[in-house]
Protein backbone atom coordinates (compact mmCIF):
# COMPACT_ATOMS: atom_id res chain seq x y z
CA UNK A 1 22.63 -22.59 2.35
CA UNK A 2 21.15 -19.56 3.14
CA UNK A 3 17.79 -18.22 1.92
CA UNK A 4 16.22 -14.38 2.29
CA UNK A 5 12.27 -15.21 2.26
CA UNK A 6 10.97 -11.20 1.30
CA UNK A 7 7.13 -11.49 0.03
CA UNK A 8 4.47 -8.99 0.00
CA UNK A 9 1.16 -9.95 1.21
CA UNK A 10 -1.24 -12.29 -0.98
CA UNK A 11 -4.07 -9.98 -0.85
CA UNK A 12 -7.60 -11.60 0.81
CA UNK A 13 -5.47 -14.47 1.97
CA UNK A 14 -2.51 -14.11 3.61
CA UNK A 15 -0.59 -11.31 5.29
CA UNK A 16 2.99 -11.03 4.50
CA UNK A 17 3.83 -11.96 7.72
CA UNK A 18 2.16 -15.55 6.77
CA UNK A 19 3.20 -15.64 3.50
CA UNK A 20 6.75 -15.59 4.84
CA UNK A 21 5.89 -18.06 7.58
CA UNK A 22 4.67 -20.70 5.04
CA UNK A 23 7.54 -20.62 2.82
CA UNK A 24 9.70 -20.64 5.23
CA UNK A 25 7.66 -23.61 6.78
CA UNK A 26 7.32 -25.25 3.42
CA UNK A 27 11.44 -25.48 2.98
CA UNK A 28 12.59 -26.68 6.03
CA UNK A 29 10.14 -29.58 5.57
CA UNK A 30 12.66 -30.45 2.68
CA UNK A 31 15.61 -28.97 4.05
CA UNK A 32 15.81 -28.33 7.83
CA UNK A 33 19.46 -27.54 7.68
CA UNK A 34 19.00 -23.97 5.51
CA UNK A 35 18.73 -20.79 7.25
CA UNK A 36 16.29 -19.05 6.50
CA UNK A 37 15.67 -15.44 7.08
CA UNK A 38 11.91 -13.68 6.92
CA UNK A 39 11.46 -10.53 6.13
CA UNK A 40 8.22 -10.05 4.98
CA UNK A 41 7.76 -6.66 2.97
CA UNK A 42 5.31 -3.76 2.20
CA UNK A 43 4.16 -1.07 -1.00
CA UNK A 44 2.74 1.23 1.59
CA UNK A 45 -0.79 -0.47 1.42
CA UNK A 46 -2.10 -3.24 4.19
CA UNK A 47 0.36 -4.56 6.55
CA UNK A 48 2.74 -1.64 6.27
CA UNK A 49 2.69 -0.65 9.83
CA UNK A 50 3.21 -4.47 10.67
CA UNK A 51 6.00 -5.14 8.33
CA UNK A 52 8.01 -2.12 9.34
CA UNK A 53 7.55 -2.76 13.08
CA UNK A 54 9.06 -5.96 12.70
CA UNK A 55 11.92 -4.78 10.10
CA UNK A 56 12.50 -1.55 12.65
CA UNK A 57 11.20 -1.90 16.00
CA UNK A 58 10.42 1.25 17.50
CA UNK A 59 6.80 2.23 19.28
CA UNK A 60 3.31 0.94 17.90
CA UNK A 61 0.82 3.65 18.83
CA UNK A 62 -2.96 2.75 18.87
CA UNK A 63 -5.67 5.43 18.38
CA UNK A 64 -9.32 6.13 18.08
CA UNK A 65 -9.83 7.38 15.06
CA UNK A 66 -12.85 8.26 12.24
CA UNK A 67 -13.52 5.11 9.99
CA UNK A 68 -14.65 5.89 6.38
CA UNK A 69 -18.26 6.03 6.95
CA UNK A 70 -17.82 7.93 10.53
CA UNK A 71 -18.19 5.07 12.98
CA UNK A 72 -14.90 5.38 15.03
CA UNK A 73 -11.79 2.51 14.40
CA UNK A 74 -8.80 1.94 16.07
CA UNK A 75 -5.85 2.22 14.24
CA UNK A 76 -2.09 2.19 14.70
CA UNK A 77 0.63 3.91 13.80
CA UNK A 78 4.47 3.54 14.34
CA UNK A 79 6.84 5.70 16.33
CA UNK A 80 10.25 5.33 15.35
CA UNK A 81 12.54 8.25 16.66
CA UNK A 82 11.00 11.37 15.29
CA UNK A 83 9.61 9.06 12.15
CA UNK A 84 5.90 7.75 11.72
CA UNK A 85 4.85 5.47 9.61
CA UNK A 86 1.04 5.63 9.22
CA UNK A 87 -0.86 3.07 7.07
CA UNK A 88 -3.65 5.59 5.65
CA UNK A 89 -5.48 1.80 5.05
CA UNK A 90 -6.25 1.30 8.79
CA UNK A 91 -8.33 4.59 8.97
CA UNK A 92 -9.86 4.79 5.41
CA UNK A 93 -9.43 1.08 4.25
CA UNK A 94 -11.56 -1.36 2.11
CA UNK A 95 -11.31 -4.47 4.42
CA UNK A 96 -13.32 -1.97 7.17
CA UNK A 97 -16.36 -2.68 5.19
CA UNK A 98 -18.15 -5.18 4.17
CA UNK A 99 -19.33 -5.34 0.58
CA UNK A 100 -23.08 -3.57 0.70
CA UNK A 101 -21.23 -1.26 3.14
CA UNK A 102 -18.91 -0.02 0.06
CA UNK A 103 -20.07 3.98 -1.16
CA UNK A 104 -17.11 5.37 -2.45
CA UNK A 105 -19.46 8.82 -2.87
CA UNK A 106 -19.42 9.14 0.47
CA UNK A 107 -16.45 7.20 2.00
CA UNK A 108 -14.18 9.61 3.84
CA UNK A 109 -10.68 10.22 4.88
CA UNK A 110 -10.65 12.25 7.86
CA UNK A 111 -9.16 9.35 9.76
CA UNK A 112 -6.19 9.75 8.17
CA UNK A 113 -5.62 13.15 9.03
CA UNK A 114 -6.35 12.59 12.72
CA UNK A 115 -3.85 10.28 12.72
CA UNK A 116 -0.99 12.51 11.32
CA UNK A 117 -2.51 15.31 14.12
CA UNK A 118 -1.66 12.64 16.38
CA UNK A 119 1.56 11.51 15.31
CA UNK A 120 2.89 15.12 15.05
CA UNK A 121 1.45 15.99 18.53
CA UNK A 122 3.78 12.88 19.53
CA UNK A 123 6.90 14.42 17.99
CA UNK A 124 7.01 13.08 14.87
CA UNK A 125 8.87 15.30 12.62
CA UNK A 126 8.70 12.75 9.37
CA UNK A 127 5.12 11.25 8.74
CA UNK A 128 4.97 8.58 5.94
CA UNK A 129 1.90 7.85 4.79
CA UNK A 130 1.61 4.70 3.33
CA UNK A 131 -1.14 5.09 0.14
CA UNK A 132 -3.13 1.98 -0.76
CA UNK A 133 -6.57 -0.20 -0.09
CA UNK A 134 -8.42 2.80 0.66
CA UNK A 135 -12.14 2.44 0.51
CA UNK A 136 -12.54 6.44 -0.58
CA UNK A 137 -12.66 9.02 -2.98
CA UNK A 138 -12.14 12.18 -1.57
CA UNK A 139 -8.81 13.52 -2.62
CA UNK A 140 -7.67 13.44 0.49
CA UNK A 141 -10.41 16.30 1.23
CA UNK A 142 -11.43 14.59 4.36
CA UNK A 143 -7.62 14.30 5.87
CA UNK A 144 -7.46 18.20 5.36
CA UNK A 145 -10.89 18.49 7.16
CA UNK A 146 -9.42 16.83 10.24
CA UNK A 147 -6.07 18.92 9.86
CA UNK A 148 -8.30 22.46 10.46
CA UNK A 149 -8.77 23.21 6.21
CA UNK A 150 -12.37 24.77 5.80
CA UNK A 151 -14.88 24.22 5.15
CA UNK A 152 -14.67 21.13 7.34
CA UNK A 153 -17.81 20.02 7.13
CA UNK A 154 -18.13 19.91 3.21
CA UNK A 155 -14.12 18.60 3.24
CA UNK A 156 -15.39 15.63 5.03
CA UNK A 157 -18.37 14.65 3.61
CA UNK A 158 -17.41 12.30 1.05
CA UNK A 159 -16.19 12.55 -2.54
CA UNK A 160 -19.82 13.14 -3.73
CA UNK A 161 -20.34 16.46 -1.61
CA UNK A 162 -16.81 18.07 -3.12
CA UNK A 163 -18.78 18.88 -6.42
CA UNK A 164 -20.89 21.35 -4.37
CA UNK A 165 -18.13 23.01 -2.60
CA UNK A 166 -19.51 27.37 -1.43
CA UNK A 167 -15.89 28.68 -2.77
CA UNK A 168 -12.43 28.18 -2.10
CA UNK A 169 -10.47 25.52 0.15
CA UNK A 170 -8.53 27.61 2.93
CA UNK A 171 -5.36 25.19 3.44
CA UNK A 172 -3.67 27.54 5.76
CA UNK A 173 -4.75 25.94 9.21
CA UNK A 174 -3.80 22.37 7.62
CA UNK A 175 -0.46 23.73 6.48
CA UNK A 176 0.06 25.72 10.31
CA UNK A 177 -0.63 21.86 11.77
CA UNK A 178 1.89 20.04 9.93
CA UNK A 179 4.33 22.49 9.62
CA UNK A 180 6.57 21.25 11.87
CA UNK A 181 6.72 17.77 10.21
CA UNK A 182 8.05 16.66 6.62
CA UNK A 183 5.06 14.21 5.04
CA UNK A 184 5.43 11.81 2.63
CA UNK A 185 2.75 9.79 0.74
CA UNK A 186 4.62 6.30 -0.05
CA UNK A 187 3.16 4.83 -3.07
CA UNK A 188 4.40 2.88 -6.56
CA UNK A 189 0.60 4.10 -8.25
CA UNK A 190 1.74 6.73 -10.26
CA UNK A 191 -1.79 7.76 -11.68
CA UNK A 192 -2.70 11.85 -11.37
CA UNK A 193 -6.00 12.87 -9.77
CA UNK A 194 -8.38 13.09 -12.33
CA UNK A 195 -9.01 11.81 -16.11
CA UNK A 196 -9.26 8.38 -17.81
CA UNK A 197 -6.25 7.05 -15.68
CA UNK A 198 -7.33 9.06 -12.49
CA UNK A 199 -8.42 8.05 -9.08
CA UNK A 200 -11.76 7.64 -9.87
CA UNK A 201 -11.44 6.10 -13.26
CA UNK A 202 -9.42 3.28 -12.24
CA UNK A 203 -9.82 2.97 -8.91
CA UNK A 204 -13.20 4.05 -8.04
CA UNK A 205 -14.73 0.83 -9.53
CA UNK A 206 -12.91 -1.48 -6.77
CA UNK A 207 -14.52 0.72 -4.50
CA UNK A 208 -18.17 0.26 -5.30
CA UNK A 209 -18.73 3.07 -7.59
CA UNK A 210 -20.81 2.65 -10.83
CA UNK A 211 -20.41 3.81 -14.21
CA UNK A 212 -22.30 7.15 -13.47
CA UNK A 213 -20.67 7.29 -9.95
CA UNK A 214 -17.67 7.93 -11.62
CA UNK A 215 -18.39 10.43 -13.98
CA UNK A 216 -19.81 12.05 -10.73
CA UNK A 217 -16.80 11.50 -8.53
CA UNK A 218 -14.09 12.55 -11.04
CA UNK A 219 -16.31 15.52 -11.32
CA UNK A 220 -16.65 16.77 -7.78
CA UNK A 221 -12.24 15.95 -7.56
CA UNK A 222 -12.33 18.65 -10.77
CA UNK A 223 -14.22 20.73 -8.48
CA UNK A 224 -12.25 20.44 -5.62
CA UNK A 225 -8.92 20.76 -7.37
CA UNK A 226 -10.27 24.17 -8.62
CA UNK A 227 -11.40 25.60 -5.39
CA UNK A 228 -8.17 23.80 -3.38
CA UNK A 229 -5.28 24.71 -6.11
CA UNK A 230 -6.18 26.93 -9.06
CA UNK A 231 -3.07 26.46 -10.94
CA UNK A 232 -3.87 23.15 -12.04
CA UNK A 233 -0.05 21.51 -11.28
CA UNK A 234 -0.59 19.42 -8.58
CA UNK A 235 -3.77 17.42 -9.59
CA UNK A 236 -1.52 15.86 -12.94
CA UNK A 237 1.25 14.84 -10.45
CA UNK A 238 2.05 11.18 -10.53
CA UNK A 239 0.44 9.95 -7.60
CA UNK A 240 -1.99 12.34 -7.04
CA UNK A 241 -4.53 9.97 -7.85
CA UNK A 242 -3.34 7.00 -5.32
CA UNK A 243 -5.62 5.77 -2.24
CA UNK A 244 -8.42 7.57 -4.11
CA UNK A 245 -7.06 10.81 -4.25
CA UNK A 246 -5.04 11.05 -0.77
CA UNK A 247 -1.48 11.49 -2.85
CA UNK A 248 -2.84 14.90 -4.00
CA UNK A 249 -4.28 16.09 -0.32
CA UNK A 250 -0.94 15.32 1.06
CA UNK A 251 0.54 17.65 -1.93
CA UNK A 252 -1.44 20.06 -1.20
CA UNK A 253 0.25 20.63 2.25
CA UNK A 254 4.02 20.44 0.72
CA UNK A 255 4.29 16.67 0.83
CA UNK A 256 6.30 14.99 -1.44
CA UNK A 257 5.41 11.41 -3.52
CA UNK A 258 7.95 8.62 -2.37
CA UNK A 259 8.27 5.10 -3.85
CA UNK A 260 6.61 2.80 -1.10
CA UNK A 261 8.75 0.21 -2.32
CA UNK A 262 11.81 1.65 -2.35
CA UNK A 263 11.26 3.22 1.01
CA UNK A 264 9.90 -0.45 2.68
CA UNK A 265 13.02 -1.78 0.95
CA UNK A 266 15.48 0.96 2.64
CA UNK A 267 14.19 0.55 6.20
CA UNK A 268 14.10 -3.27 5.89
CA UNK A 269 18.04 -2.84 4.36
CA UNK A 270 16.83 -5.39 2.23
CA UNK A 271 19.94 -5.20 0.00
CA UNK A 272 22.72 -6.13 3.24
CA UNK A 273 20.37 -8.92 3.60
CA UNK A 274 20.48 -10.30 -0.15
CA UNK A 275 23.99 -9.86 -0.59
CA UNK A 276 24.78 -12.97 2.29
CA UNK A 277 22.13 -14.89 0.37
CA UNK A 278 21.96 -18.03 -1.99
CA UNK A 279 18.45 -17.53 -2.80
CA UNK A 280 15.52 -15.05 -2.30
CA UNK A 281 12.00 -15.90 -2.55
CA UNK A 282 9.48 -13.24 -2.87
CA UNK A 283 5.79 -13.63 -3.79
CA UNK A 284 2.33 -11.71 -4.08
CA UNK A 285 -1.17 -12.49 -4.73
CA UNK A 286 -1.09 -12.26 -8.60
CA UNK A 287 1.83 -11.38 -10.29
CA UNK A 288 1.06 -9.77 -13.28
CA UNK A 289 2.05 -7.21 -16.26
CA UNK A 290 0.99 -4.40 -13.41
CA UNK A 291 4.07 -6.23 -11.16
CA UNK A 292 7.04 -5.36 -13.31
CA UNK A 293 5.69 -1.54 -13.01
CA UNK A 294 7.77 -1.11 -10.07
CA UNK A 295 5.32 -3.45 -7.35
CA UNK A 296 7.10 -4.90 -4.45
CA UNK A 297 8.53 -8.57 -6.42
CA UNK A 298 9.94 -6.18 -9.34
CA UNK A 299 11.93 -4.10 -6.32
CA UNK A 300 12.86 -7.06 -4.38
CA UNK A 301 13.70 -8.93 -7.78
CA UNK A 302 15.95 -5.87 -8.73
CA UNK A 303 18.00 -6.03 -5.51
CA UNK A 304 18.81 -9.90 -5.45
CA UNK A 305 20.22 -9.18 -9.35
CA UNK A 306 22.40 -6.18 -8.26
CA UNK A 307 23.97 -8.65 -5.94
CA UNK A 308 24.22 -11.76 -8.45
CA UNK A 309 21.36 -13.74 -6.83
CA UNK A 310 18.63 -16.21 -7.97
CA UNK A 311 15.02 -14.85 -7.16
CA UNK A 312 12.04 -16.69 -6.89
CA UNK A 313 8.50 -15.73 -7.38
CA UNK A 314 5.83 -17.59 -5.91
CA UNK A 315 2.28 -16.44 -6.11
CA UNK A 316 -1.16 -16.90 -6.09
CA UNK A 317 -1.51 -16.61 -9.62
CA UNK A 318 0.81 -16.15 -12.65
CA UNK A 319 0.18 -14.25 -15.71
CA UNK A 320 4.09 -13.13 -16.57
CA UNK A 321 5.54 -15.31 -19.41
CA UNK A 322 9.43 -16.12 -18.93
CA UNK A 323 10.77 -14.23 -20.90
CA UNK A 324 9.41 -10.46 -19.77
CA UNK A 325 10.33 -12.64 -16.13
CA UNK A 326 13.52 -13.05 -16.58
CA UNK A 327 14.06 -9.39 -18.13
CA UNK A 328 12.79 -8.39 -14.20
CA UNK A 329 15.64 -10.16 -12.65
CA UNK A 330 13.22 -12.73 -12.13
CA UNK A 331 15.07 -16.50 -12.31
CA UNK A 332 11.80 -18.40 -11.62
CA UNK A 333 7.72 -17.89 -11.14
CA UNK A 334 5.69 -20.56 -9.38
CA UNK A 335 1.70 -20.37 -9.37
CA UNK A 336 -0.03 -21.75 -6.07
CA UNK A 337 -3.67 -22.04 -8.45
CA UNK A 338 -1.16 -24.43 -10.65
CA UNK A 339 0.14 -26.10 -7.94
CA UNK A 340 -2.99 -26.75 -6.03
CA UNK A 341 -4.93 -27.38 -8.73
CA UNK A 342 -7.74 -24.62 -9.07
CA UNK A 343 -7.75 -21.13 -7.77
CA UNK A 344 -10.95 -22.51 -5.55
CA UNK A 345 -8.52 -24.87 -3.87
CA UNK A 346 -5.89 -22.12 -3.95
CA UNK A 347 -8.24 -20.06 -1.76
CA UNK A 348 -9.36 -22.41 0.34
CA UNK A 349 -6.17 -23.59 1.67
CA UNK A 350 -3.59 -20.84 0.97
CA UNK A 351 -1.72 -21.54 4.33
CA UNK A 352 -1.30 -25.57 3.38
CA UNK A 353 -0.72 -24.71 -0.55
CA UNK A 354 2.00 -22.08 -0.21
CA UNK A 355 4.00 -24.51 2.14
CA UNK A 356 3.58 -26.98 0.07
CA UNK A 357 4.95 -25.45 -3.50
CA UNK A 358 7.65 -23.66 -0.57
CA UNK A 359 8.76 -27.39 -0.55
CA UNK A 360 8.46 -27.78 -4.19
CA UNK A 361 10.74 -25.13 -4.82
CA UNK A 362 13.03 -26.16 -2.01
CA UNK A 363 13.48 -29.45 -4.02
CA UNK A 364 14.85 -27.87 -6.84
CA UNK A 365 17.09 -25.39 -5.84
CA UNK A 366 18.12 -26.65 -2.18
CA UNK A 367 21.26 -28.37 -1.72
């Protein structure tokens, strides 16, 4: 028997990278004889860089770059050929603060844009940008700071200061720096900048912002999408709105919105894998109604059907009934809170737990 193990991360817990470990773990404790093949997976958000380094190879690059608040952070990127893949997350990303740290008003992205200046001074001529876990608000204003737009110093002052920009963004010296590269911001959020289901409506709470923050944030992006793209098109784009506004910064210099899925999925050739496979087992923090909108389970899900093969969900929690499950492609869903008992026990031991409903599951459908 062979078995493709393909999960995303279980966010706050385990990296995908261990979440693939543990299953994999979990079944040969039941059956030592299977094959198993780990090939843990990515939306573009934490971990991307990781994933695809292991999936592809190629050259990790390490940089100083600015964190959200400022204070320099190292962060890599990876080289392969004339492609980077740069996880916006390890410039601009949540887990680089702690909680009283959090101030999506004046969180920044200029790290970001350093490290596409870098990658393109390297000889990248593709930089994806993987969107997600971002800690700001900005709409990408800071990236554009970094990349020569002006005014720099209001760009990259945090989403708060864009309400007060002196007139209109000059893109041009961005543009002139990345013109010799194609950009693409990898995402599956498909919200537009601003609005009820905009950046700062949805995501800005995760962030730290308060009720009146985000009246005040989604105000000062309406300012900034006046003064950076008068026509109005770009701010409703789907995506726009993803990693607190980045999606529309990177339109703004001709970049294009990409599935982060779908593109983790093509450089993994996730589907050559499946179709050897009697089982794949895929898994994510909580699967939920938000998973079957296209999040990395759905995708993998999608592929093991096209090929005729049983797919497995296990996660930390599960709020999908059967029925819209199996609809996904979805043969199975196993909850590790179920398993272990209580999400507190779930939490405490999601190495142990996750190997140990890997075995469950290997019980019923190894032979």
């Amino acid at each position: 028997m062979r078995i493709v193990i393909a999960p995303d991360k279980f966010a706050g817990t385990l990296s995908a990278i261990e979440a693939a470990q543990a299953v994999a773990e979990g079944w040969q404790r039941v059956h030592p004889e299977t094959e198993t093949e780990l090939v843990p997976l990515s939306d573009g958000g934490p971990g991307f860089v990781a994933v695809l380094h292991t999936a592809l190879g190629g050259k990790v690059v390490s940089r100083e770059v600015s964190g959200p608040l400022g204070t320099p952070v190292r962060a890599d990127y990876l080289l392969d050929g004339e492609t980077a893949y740069i996880e916006s997350a390890q410039a601009c990303g949540l887990h680089l603060l702690s909680a009283s740290e959090r101030a999506p008003t004046r969180t920044t992205s200029r790290g970001v844009g350093e490290l596409i200046a870098h990658a393109v001074t390297d000889g990248a001529r593709t930089v994806v940008v993987g969107l997600g876990g971002s800690a700001t608000n900005d709409g990408g204003a800071g990236m554009l700071a970094a990349l020569g737009a002006e005014p720099g110093s209001a760009l990259a002052a945090g989403g708060a200061a864009l309400a007060s920009l002196p007139g209109a963004v000059d893109l041009e010296p961005a543009r002139r720096a990345t013109a010799g590269a194609r950009l693409i911001a990898a995402t599956d959020v498909d919200n537009p900048l601003l609005g009820l289901h905009g950046a700062s409506a949805v995501f800005g709470p995760q962030k730290g912002a308060d009720d009146d923050q985000v009246q005040r944030l989604d105000a000062a992006l309406a300012a900034f999408a006046e003064a950076s793209d008068p026509s109005g098109t770009l701010r409703e784009s789907p995506g726009a709105g993803a990693a607190g506004g980045l999606g529309y910064g990177l339109l703004l210099l001709g970049g294009a919105v990409e599935s982060g899925v779908a593109r983790v999925l093509t450089a993994v050739d996730l589907a050559a894998r499946v179709a050897s496979a009697d089982l794949v087992i895929t898994g994510e923090g909580s699967f939920d109604s938000q998973s079957l909108r296209g999040k990395l389970p759905h995708g993998v899900a999608r592929t093991a059907a096209e090929h005729g093969v049983p797919c497995v969900v296990t996660a930390g929690a599960v709020s999908v009934g059967r029925r819209e499950a199996a609809a996904a492609g979805i043969t199975e869903t196993c909850s590790l809170v179920e398993s272990a008992g209580s999400t507190e026990a779930a939490l405490a031991r999601p190495t142990a737990e996750l190997r140990d409903l890997a075995a469950s599951v290997a019980r019923r459908w190894g032979h």
